[in-house]
C-alpha atoms as a PDB file:
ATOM      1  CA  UNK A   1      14.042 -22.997 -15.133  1.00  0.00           C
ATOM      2  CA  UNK A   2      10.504 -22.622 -15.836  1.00  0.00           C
ATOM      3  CA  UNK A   3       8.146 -21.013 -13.643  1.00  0.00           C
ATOM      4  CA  UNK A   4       4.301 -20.476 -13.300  1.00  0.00           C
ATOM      5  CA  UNK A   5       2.160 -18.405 -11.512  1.00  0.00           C
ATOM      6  CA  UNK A   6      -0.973 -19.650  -9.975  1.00  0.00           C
ATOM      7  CA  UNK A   7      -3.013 -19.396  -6.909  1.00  0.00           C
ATOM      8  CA  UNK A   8      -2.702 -20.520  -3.926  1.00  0.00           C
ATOM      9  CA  UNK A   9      -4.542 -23.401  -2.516  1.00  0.00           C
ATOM     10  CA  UNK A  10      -5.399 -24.956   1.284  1.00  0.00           C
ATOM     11  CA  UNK A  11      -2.725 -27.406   0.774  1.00  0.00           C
ATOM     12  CA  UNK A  12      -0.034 -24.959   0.389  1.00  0.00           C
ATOM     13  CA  UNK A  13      -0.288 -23.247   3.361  1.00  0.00           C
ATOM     14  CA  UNK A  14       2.634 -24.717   4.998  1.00  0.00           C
ATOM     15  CA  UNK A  15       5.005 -23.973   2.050  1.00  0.00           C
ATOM     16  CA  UNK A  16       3.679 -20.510   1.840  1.00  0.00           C
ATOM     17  CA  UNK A  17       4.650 -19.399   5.404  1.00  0.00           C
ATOM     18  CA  UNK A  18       7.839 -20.796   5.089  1.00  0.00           C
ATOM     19  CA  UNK A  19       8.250 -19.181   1.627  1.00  0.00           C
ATOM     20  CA  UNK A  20       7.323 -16.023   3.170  1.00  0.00           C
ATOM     21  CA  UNK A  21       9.230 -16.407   6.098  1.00  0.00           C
ATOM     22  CA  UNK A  22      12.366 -17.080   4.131  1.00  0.00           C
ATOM     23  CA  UNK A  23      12.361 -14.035   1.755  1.00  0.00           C
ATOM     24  CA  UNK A  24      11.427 -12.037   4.160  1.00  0.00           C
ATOM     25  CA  UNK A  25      14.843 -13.138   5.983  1.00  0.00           C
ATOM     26  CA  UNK A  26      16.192 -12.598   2.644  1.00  0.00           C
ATOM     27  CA  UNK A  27      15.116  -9.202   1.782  1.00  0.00           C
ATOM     28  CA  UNK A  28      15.142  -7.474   5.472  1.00  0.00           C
ATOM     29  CA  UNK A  29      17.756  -9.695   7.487  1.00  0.00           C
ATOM     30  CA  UNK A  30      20.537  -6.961   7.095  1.00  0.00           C
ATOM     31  CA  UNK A  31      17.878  -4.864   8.441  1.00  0.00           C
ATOM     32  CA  UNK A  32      16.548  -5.974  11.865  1.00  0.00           C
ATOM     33  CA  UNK A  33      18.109  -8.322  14.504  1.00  0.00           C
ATOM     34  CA  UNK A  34      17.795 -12.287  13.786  1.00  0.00           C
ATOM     35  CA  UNK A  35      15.396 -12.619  16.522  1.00  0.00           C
ATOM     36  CA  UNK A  36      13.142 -10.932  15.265  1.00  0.00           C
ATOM     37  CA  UNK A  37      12.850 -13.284  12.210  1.00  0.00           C
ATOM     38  CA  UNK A  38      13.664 -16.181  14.286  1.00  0.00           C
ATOM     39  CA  UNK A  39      10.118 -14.936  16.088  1.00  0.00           C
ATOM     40  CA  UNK A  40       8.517 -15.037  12.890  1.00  0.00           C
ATOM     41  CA  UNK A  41       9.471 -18.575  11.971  1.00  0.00           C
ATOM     42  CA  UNK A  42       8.145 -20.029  15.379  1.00  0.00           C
ATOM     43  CA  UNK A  43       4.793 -19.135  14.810  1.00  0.00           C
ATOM     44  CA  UNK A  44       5.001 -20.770  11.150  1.00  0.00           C
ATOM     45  CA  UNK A  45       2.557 -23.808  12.549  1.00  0.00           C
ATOM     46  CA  UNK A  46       0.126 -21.024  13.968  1.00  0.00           C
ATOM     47  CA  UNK A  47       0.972 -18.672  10.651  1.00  0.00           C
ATOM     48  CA  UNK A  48       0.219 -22.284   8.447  1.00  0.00           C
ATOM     49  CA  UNK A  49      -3.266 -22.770   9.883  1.00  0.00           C
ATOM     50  CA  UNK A  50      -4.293 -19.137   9.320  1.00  0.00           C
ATOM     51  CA  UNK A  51      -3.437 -18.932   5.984  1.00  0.00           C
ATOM     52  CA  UNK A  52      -5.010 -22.651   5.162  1.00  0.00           C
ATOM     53  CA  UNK A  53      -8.384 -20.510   6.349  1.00  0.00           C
ATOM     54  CA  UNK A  54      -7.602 -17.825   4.213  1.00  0.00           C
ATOM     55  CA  UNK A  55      -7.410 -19.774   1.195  1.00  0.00           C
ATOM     56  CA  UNK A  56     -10.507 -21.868   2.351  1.00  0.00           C
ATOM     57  CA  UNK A  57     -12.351 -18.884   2.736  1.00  0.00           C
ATOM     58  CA  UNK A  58     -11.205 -17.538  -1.133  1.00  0.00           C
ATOM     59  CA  UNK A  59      -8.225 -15.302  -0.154  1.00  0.00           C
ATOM     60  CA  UNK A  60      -6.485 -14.935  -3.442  1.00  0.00           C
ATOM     61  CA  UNK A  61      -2.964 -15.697  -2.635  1.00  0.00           C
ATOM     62  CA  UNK A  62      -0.664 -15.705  -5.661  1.00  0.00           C
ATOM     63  CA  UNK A  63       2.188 -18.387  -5.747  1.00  0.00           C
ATOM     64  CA  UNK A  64       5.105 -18.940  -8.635  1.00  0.00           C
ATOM     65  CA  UNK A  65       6.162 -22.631  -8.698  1.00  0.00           C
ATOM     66  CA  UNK A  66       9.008 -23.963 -10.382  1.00  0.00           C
ATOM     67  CA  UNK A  67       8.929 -27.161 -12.703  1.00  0.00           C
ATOM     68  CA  UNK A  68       8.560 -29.194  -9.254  1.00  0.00           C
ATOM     69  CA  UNK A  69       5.495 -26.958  -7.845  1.00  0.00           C
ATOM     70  CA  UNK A  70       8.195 -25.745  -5.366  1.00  0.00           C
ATOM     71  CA  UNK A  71       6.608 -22.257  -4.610  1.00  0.00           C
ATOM     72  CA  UNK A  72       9.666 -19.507  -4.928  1.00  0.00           C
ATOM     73  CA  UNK A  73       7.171 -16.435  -4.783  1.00  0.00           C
ATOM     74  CA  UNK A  74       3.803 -14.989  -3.509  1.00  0.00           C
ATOM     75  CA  UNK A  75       1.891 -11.894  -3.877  1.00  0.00           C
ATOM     76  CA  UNK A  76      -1.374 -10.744  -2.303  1.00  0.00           C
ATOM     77  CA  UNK A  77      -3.252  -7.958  -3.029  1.00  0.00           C
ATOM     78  CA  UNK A  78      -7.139  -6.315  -1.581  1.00  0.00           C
ATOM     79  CA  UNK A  79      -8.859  -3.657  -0.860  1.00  0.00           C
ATOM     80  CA  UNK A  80      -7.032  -0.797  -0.172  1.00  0.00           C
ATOM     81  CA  UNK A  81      -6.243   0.060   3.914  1.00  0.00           C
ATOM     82  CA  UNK A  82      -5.515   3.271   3.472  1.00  0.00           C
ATOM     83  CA  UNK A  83      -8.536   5.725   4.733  1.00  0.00           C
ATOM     84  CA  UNK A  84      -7.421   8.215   2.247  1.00  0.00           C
ATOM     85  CA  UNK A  85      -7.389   5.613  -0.990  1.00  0.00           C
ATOM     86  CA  UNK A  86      -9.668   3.514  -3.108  1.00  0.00           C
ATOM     87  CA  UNK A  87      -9.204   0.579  -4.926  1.00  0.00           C
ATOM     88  CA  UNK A  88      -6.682  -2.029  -4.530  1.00  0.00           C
ATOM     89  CA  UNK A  89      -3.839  -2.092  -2.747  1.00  0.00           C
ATOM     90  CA  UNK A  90      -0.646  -4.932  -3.276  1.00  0.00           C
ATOM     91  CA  UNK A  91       0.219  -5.994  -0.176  1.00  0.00           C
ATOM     92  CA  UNK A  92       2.957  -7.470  -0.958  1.00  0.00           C
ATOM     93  CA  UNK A  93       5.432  -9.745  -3.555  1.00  0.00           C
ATOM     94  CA  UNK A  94       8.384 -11.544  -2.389  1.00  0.00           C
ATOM     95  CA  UNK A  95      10.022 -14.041  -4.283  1.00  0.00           C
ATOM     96  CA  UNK A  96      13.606 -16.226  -3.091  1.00  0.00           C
ATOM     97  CA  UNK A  97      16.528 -13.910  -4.053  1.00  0.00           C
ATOM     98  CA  UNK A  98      17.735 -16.711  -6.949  1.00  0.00           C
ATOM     99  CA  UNK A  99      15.614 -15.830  -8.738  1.00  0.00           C
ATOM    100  CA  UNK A 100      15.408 -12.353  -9.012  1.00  0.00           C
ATOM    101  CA  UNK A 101      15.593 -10.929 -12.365  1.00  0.00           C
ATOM    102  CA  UNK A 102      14.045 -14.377 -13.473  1.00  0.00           C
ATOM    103  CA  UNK A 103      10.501 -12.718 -14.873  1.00  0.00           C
ATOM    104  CA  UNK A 104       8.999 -14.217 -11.303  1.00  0.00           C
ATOM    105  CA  UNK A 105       8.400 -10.486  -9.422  1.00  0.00           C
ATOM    106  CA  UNK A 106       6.496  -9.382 -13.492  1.00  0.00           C
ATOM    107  CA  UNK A 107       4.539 -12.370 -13.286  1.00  0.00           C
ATOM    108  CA  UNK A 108       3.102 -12.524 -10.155  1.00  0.00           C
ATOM    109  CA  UNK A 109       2.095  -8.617 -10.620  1.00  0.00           C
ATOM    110  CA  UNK A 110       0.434  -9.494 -13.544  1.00  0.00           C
ATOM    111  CA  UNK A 111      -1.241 -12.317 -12.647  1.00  0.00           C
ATOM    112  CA  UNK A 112      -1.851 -10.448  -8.883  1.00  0.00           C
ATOM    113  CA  UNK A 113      -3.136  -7.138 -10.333  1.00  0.00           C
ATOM    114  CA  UNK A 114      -3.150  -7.478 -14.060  1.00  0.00           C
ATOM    115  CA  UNK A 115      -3.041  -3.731 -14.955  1.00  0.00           C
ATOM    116  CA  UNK A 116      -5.430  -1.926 -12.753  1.00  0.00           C
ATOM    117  CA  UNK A 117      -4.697   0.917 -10.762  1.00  0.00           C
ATOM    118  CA  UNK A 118      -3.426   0.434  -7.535  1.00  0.00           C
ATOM    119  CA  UNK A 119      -1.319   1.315  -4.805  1.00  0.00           C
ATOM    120  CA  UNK A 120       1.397  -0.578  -2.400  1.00  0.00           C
ATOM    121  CA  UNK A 121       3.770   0.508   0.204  1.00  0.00           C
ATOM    122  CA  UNK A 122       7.402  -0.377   0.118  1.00  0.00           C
ATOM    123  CA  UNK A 123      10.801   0.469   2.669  1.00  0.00           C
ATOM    124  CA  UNK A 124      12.310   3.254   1.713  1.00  0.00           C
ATOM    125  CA  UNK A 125      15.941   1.985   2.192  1.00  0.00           C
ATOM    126  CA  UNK A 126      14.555  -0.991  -0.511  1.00  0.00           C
ATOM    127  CA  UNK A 127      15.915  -0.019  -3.653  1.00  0.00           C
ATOM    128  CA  UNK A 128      15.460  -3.052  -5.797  1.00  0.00           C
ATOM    129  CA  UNK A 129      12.070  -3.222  -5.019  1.00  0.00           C
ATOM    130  CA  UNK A 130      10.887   0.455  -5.345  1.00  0.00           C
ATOM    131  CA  UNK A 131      12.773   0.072  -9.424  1.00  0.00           C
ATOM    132  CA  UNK A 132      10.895  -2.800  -9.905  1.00  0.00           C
ATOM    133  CA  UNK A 133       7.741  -1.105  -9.156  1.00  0.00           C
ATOM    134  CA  UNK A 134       9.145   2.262 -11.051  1.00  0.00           C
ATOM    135  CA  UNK A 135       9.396  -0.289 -14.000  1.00  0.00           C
ATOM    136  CA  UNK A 136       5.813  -1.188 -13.857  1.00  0.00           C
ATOM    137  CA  UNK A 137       4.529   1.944 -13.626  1.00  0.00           C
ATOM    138  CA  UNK A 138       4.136   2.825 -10.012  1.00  0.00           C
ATOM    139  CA  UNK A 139       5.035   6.257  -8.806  1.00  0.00           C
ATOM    140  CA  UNK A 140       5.486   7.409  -5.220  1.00  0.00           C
ATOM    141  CA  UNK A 141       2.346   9.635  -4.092  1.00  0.00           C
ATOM    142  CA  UNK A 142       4.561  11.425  -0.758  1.00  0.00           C
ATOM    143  CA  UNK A 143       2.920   9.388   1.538  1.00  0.00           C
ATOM    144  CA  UNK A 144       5.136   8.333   4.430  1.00  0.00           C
ATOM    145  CA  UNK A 145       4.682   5.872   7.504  1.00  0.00           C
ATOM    146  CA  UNK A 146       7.202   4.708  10.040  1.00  0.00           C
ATOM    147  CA  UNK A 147       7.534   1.057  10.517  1.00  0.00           C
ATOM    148  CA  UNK A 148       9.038  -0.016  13.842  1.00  0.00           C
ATOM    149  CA  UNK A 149       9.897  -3.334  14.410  1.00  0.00           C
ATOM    150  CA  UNK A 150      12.649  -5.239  17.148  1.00  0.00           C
ATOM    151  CA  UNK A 151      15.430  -3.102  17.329  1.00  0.00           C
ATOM    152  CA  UNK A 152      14.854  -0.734  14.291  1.00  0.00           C
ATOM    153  CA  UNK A 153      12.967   2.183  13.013  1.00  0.00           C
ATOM    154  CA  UNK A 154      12.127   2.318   9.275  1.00  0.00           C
ATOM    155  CA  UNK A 155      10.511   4.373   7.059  1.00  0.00           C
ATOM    156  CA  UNK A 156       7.784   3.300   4.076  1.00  0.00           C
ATOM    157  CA  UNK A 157       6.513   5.085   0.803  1.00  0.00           C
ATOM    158  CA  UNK A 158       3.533   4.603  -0.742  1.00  0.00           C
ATOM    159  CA  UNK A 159       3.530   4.357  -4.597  1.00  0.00           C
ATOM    160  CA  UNK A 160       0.651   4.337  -6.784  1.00  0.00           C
ATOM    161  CA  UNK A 161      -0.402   3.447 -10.350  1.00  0.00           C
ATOM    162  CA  UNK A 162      -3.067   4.750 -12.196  1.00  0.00           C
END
């Protein structure tokens, strides 16, 4: 199965929020109670028309499509948030668990951040994702933040790349 990366447009705002919506339910189901990501999902119409002005206003979302121009991952990255950083931060990469260990989560970093420094922040308790990002160079920095959402308390690192 072939996939590309490319970004985003207006007219894929409704595919990305459900794209996001479902990995995140992929990823972090286990972790938190279902209505929290049944929440998530119905606000997808309100989500939609927030990210359509995103992308109309140049927000460069990051999508991998198949052969179809199904999207099956996204990435975002900006400026970074943190008061004690510079640079560019990656929000965040999700792609639908089929198709992990596909080339999709090395593609959309590329074409998300090419190879510029940066920094991200990730669960803790997420193992697959903090080796992917140990495989492309990031490094955790001993930065720590708790993340509370419905019914659980979580911790984050930071990682870095220079």
């Amino acid at each position: 199965m072939t996939v590309t990366v490319r970004r985003a447009t207006p007219d894929d705002a409704g595919a990305l929020v459900e794209l996001h919506n479902r990995t995140w339910r992929e990823a972090y189901g286990h972790l938190g109670p279902p209505e929290f990501f049944d929440a998530r999902e119905a606000r997808a119409a309100a989500d939609a028309a927030d990210r359509r002005r995103e992308l109309e206003d140049g927000i460069p979302w990051m999508v991998a499509v198949d052969e179809d121009d199904t999207l099956v991952g996204l990435a975002l990255a900006g400026p970074s948030r943190d008061t004690d950083r510079d640079g560019t931060e990656l929000y965040f990469l999700y792609a639908l668990q089929r198709f992990y260990g596909r080339g999709v989560g090395p593609a959309l970093l590329a074409e998300t951040l090419g190879e510029q420094a940066a920094s991200l922040w990730v669960l803790e308790v997420n193992h697959r994702a903090t080796a992917f990002y140990v495989r492309n160079r990031f490094v955790a920095d001993g930065a720590r933040r708790k993340v509370r959402t419905e019914g659980s308390d979580l911790q984050e690192i930071r990682m870095v790349r220079h």
